[in-house]
PDB file of N, CA and C in Angstrom:
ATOM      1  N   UNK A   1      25.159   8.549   6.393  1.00  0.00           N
ATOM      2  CA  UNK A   1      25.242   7.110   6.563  1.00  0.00           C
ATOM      3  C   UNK A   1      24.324   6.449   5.547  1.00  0.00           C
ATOM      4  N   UNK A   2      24.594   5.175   4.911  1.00  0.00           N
ATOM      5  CA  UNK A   2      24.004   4.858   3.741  1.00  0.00           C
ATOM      6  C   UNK A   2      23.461   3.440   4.462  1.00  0.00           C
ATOM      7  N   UNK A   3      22.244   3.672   4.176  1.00  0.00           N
ATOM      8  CA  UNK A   3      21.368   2.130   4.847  1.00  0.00           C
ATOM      9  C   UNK A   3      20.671   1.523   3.317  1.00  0.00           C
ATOM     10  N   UNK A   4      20.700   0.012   3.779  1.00  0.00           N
ATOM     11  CA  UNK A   4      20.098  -0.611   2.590  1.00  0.00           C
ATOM     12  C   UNK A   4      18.628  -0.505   3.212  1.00  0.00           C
ATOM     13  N   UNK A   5      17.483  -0.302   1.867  1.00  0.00           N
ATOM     14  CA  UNK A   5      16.490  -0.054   2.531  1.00  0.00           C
ATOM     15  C   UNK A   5      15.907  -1.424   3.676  1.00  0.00           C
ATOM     16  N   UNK A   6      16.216  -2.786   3.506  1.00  0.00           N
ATOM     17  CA  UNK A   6      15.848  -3.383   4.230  1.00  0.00           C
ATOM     18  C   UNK A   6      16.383  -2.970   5.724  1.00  0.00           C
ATOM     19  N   UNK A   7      17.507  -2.435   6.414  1.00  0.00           N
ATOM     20  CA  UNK A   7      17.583  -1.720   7.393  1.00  0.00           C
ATOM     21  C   UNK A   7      16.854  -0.398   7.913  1.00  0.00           C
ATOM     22  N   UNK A   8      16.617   0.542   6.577  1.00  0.00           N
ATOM     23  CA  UNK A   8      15.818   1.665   7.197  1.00  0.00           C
ATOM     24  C   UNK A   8      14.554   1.064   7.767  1.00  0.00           C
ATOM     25  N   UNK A   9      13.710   0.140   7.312  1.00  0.00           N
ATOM     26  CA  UNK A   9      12.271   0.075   8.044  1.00  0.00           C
ATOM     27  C   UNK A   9      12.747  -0.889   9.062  1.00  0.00           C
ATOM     28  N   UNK A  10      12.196  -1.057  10.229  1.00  0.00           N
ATOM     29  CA  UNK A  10      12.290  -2.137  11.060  1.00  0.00           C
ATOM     30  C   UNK A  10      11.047  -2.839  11.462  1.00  0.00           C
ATOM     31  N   UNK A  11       9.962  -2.257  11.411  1.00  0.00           N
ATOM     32  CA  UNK A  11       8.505  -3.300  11.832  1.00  0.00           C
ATOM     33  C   UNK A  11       7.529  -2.181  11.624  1.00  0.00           C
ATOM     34  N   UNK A  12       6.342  -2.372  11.455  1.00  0.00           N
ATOM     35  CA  UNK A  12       5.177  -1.952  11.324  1.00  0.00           C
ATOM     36  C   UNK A  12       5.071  -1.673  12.656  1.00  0.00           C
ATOM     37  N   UNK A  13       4.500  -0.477  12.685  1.00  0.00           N
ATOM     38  CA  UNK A  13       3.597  -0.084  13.517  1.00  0.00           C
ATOM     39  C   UNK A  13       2.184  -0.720  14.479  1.00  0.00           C
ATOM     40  N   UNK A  14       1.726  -2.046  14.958  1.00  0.00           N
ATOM     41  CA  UNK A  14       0.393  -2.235  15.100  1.00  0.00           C
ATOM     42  C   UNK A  14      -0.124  -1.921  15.948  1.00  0.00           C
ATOM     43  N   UNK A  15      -0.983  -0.709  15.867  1.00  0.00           N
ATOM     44  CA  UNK A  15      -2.084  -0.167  17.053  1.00  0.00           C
ATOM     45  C   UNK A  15      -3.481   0.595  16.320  1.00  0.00           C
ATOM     46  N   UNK A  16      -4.125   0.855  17.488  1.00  0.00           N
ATOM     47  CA  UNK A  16      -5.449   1.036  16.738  1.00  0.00           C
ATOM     48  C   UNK A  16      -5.921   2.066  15.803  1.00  0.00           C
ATOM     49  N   UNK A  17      -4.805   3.369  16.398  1.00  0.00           N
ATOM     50  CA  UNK A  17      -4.250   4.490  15.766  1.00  0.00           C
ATOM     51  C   UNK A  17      -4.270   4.291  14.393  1.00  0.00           C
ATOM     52  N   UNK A  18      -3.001   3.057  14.312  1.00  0.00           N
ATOM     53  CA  UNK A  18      -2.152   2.730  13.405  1.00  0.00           C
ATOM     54  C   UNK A  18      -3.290   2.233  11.884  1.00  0.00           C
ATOM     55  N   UNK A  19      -3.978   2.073  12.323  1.00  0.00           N
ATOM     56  CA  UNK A  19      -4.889   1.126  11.561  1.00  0.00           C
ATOM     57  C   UNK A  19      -5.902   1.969  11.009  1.00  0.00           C
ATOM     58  N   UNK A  20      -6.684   2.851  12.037  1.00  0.00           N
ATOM     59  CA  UNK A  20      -7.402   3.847  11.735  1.00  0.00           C
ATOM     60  C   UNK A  20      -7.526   4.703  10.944  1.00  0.00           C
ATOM     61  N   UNK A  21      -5.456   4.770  10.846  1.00  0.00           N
ATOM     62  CA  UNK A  21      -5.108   5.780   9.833  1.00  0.00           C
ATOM     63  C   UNK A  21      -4.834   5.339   8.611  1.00  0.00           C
ATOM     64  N   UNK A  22      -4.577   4.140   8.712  1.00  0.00           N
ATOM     65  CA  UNK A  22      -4.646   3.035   7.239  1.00  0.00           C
ATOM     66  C   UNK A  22      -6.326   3.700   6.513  1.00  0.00           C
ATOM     67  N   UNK A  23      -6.832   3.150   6.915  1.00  0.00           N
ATOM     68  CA  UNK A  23      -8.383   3.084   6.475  1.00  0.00           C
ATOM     69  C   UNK A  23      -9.004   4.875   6.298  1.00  0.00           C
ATOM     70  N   UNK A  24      -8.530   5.632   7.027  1.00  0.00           N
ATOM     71  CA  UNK A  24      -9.270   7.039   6.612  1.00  0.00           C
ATOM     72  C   UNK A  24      -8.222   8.191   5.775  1.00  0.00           C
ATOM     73  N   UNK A  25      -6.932   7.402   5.839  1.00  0.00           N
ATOM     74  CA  UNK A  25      -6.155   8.522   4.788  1.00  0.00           C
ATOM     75  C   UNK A  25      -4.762   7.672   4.291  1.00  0.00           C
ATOM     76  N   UNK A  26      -5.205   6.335   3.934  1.00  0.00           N
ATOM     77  CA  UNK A  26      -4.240   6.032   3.400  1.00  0.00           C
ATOM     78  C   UNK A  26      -2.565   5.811   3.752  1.00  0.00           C
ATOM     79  N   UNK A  27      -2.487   6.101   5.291  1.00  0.00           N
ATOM     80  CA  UNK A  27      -1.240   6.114   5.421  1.00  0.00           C
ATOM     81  C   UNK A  27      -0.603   5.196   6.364  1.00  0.00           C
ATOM     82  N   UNK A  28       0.782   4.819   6.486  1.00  0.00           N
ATOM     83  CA  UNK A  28       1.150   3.492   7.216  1.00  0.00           C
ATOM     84  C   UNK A  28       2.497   3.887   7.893  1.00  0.00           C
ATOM     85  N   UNK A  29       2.365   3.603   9.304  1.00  0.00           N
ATOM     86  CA  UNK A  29       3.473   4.340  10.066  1.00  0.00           C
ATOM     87  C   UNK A  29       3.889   2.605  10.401  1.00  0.00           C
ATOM     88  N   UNK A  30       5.862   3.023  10.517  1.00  0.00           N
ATOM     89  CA  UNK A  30       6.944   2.484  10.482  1.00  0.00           C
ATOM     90  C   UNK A  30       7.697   2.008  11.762  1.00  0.00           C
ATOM     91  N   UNK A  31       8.263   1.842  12.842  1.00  0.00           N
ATOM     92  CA  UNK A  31       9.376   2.256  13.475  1.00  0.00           C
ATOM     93  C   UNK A  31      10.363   1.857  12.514  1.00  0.00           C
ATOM     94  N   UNK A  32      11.406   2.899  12.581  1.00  0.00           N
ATOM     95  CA  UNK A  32      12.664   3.004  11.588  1.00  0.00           C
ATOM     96  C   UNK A  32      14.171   3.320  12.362  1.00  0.00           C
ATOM     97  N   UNK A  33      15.069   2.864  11.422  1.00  0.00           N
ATOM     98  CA  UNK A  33      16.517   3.624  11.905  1.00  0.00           C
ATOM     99  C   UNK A  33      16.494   4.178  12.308  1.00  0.00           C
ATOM    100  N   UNK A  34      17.447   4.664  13.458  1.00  0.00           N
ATOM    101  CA  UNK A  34      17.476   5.990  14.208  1.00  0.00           C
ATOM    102  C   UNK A  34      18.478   6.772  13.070  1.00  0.00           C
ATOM    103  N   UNK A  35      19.444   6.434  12.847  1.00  0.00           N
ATOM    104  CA  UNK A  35      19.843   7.285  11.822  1.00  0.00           C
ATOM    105  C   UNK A  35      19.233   7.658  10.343  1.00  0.00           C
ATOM    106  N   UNK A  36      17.795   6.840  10.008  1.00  0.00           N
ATOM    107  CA  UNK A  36      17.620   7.381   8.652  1.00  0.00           C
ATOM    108  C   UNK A  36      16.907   8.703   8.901  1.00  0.00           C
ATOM    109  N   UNK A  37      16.727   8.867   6.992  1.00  0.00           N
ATOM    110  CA  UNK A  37      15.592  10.375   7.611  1.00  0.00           C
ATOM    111  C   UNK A  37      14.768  10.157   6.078  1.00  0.00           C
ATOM    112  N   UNK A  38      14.359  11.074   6.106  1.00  0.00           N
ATOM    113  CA  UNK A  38      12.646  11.253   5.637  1.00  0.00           C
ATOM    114  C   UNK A  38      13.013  10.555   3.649  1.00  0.00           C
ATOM    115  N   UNK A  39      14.479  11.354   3.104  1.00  0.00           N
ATOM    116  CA  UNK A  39      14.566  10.467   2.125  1.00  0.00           C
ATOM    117  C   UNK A  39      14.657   9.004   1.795  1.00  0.00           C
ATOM    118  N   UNK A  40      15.484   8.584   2.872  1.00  0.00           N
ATOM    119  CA  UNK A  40      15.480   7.001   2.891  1.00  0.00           C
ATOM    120  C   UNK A  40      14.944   6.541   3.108  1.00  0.00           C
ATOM    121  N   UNK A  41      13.500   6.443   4.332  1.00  0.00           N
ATOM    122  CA  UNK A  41      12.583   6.380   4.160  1.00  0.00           C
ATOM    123  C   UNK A  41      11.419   6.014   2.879  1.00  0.00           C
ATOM    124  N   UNK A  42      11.414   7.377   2.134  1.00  0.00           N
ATOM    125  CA  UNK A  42      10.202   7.459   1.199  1.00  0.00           C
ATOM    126  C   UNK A  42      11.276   6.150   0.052  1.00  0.00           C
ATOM    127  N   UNK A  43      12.352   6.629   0.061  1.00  0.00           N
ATOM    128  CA  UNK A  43      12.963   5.537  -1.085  1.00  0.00           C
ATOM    129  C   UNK A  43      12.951   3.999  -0.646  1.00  0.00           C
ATOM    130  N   UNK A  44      13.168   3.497   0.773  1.00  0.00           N
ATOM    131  CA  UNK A  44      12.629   2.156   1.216  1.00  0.00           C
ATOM    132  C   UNK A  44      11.236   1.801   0.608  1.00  0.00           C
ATOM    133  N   UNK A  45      10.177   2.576   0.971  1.00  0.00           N
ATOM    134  CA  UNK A  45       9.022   1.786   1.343  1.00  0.00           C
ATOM    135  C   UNK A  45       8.894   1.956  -0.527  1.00  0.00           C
ATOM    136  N   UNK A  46       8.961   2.567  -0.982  1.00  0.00           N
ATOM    137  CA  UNK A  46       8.749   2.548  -2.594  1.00  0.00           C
ATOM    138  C   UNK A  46       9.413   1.412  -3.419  1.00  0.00           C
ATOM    139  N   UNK A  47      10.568   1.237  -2.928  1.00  0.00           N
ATOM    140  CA  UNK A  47      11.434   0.219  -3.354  1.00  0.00           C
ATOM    141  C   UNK A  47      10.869  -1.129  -2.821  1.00  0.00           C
ATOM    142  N   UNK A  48      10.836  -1.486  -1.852  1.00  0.00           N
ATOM    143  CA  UNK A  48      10.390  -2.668  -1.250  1.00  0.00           C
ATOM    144  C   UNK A  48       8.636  -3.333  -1.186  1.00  0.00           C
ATOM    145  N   UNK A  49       8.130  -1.962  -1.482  1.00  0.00           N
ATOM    146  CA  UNK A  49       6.408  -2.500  -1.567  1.00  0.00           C
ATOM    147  C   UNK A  49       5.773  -2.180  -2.966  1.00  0.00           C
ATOM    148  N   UNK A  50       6.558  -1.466  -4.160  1.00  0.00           N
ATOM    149  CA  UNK A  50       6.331  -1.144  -4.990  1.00  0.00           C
ATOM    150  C   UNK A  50       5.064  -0.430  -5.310  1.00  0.00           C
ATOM    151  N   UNK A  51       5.223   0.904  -4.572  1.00  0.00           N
ATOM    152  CA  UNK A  51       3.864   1.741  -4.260  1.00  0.00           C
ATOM    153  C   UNK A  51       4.658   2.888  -4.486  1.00  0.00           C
ATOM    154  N   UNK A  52       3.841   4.301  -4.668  1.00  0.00           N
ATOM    155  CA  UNK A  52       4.304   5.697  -4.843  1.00  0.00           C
ATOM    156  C   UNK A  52       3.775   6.632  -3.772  1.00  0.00           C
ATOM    157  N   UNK A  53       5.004   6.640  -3.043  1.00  0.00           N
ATOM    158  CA  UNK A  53       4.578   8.020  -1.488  1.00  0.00           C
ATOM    159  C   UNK A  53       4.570   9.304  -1.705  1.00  0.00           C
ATOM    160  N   UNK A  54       3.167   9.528  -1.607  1.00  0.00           N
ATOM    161  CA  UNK A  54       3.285  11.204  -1.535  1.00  0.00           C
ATOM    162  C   UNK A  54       3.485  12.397  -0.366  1.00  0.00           C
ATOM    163  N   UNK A  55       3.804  11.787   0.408  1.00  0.00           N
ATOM    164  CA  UNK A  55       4.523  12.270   1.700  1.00  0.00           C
ATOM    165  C   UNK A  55       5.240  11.023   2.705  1.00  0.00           C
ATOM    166  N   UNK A  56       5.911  12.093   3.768  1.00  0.00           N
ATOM    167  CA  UNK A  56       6.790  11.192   5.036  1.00  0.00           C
ATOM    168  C   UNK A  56       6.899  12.268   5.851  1.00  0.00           C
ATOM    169  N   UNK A  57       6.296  11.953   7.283  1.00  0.00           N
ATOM    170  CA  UNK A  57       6.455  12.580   8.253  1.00  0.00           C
ATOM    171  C   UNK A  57       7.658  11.630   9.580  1.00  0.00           C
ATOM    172  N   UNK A  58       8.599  12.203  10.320  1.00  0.00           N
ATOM    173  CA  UNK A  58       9.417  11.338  10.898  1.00  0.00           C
ATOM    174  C   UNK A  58       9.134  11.991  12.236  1.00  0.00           C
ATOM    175  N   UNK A  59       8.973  11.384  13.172  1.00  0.00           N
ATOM    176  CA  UNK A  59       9.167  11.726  14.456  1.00  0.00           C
ATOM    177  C   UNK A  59      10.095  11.120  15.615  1.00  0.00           C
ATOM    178  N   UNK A  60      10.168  10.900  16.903  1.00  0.00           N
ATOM    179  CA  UNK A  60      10.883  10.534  18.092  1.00  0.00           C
ATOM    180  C   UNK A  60       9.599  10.024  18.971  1.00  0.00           C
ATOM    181  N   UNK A  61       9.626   8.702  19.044  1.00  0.00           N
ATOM    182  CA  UNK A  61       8.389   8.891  20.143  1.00  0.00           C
ATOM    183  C   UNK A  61       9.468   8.872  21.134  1.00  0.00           C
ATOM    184  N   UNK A  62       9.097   8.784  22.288  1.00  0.00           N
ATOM    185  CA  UNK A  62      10.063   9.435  23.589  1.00  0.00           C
ATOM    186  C   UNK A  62       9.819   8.343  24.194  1.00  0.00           C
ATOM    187  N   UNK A  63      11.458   7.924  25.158  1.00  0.00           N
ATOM    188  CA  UNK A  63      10.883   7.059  26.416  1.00  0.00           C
ATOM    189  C   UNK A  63      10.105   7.275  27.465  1.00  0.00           C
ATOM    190  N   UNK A  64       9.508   5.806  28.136  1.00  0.00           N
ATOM    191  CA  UNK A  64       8.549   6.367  29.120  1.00  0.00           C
ATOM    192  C   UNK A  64       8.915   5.334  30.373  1.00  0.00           C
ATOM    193  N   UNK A  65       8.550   6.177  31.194  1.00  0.00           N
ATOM    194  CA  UNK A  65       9.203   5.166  32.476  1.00  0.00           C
ATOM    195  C   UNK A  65       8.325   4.358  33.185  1.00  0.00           C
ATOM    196  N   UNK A  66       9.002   3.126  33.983  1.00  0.00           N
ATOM    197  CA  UNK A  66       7.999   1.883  34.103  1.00  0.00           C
ATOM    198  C   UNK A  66       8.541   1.581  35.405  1.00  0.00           C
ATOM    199  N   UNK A  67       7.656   0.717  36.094  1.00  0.00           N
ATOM    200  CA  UNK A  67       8.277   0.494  37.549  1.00  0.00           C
ATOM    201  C   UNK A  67       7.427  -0.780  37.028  1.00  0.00           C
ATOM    202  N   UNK A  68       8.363  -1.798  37.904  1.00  0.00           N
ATOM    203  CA  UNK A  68       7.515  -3.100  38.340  1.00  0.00           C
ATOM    204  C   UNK A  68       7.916  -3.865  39.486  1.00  0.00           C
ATOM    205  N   UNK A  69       7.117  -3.135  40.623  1.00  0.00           N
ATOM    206  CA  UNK A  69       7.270  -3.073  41.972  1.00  0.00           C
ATOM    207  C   UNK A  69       8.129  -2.373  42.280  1.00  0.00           C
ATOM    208  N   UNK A  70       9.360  -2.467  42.421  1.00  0.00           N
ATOM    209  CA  UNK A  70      10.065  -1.660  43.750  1.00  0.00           C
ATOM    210  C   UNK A  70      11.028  -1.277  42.415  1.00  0.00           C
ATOM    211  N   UNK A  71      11.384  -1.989  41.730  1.00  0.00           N
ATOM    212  CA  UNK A  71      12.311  -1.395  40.613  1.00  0.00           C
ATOM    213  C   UNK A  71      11.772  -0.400  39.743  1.00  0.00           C
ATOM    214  N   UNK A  72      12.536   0.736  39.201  1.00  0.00           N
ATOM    215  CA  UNK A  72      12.169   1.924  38.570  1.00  0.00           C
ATOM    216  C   UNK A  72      13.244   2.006  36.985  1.00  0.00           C
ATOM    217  N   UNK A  73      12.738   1.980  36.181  1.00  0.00           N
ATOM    218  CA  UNK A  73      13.138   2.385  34.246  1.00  0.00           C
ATOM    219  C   UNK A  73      12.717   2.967  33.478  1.00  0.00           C
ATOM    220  N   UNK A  74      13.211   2.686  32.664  1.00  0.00           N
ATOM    221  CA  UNK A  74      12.505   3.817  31.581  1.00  0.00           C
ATOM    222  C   UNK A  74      12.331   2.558  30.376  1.00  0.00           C
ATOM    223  N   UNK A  75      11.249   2.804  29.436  1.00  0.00           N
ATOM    224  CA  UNK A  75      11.539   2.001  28.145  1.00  0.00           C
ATOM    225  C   UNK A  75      12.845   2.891  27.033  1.00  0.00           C
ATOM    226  N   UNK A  76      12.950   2.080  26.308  1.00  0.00           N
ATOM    227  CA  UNK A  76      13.975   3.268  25.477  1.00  0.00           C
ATOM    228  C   UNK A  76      12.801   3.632  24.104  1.00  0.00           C
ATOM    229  N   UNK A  77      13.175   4.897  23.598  1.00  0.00           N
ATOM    230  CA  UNK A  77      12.590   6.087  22.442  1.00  0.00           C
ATOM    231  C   UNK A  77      13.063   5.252  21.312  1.00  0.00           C
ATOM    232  N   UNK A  78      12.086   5.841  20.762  1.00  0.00           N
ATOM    233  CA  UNK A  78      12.352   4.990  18.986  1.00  0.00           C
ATOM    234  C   UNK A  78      11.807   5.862  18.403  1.00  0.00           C
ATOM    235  N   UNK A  79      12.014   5.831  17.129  1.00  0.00           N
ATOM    236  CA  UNK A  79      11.809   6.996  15.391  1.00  0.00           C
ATOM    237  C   UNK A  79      10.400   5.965  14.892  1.00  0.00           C
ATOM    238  N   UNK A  80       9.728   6.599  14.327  1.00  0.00           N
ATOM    239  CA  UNK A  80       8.460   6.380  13.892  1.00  0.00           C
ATOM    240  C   UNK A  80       8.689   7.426  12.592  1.00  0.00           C
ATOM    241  N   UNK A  81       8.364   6.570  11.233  1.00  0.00           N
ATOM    242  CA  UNK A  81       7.724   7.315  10.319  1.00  0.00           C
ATOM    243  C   UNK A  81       6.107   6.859  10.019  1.00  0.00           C
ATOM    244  N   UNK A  82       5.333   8.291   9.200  1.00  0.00           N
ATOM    245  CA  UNK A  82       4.645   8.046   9.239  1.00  0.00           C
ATOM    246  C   UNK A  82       4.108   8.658   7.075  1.00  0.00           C
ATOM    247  N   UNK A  83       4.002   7.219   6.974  1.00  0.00           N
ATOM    248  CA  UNK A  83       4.170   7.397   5.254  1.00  0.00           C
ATOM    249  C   UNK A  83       2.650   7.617   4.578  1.00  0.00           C
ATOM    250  N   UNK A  84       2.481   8.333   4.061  1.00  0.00           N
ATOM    251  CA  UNK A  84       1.142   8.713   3.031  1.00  0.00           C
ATOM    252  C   UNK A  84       0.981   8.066   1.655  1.00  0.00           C
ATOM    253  N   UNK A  85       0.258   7.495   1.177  1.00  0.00           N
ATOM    254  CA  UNK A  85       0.688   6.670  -0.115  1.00  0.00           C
ATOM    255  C   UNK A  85      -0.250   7.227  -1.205  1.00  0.00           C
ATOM    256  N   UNK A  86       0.042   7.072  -2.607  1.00  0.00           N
ATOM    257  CA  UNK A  86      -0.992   7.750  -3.416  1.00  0.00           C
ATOM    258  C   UNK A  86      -2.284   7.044  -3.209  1.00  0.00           C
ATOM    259  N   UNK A  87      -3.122   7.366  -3.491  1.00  0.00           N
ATOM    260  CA  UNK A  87      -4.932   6.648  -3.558  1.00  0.00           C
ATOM    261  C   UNK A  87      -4.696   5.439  -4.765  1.00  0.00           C
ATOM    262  N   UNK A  88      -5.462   4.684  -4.127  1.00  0.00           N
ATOM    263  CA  UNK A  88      -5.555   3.452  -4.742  1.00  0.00           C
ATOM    264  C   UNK A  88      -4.210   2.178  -4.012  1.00  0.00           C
ATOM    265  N   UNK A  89      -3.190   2.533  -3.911  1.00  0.00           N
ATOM    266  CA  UNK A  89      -1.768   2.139  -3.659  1.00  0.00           C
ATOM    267  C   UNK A  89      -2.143   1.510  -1.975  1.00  0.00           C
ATOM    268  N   UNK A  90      -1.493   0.450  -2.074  1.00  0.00           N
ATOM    269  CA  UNK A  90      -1.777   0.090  -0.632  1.00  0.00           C
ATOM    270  C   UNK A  90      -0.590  -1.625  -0.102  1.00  0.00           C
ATOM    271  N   UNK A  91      -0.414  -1.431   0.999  1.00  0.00           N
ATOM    272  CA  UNK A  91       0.863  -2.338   1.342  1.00  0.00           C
ATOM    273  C   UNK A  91       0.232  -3.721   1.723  1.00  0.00           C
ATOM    274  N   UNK A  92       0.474  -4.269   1.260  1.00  0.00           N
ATOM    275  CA  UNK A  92      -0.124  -5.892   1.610  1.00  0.00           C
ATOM    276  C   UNK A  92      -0.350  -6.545   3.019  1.00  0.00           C
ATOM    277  N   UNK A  93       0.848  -6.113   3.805  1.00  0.00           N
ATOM    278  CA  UNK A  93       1.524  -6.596   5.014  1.00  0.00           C
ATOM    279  C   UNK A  93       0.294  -6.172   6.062  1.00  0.00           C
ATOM    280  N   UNK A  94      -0.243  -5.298   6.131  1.00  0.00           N
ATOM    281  CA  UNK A  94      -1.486  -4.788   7.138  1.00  0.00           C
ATOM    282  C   UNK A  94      -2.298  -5.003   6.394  1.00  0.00           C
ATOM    283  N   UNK A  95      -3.025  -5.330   5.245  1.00  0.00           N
ATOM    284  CA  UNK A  95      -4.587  -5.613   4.593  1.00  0.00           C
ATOM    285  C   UNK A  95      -5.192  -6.919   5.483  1.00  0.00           C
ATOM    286  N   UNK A  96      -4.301  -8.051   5.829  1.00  0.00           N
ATOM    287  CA  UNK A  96      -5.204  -9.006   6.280  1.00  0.00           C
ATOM    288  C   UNK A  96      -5.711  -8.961   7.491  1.00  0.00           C
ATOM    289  N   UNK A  97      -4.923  -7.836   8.978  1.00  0.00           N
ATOM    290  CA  UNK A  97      -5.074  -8.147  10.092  1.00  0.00           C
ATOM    291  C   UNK A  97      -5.963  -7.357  10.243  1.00  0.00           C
ATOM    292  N   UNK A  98      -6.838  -6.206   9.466  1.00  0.00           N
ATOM    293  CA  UNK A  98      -7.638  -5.626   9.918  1.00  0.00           C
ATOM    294  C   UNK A  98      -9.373  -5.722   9.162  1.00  0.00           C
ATOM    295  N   UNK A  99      -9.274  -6.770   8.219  1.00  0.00           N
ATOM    296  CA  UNK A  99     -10.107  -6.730   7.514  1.00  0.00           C
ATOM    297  C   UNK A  99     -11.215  -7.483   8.359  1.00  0.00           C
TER     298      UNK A  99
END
């Protein structure tokens, strides 16, 4: 399936994790397409932030289930990448909220 990269990424990641890992190794996790994978990926975020990735890790985070009161669900699972960028290289979009 062929995604334009503005479909493979869907939102940043923001958590404390998320941030932590900005600042001690350079890297910036995604939620993404469920159908992309690790090439479309590395070719999105290169294309669209004009930076050079030296890795992509993709995972599944899993649903988790929620009650609120008497009713019982689940949230639904989503794809998370998690992108490594060369040193120096860095994405604009997270520099201001954590500085």
């Amino acid at each position: 399936m062929s995604l334009h990269p503005n479909e493979v990424l869907l939102a940043p990641v923001v958590s404390e994790k998320s941030y932590a890992q900005i600042e001690a190794s350079n890297t910036y996790s995604f939620r993404i397409h469920p159908d992309a994978h690790k090439t479309q990926v590395r070719q999105a975020v290169e294309e669209l932030f004009n930076v050079k990735v030296l890795r992509v890790n993709v995972s599944m985070v899993q649903s988790k289930p929620k009650r609120r009161g008497l009713y019982r669900g689940r949230r639904p699972g989503w794809k998370k990448a998690i992108v490594q960028l060369k040193p120096g290289d860095s994405i604009e979009i997270f520099e201001g909220v954590h500085a």
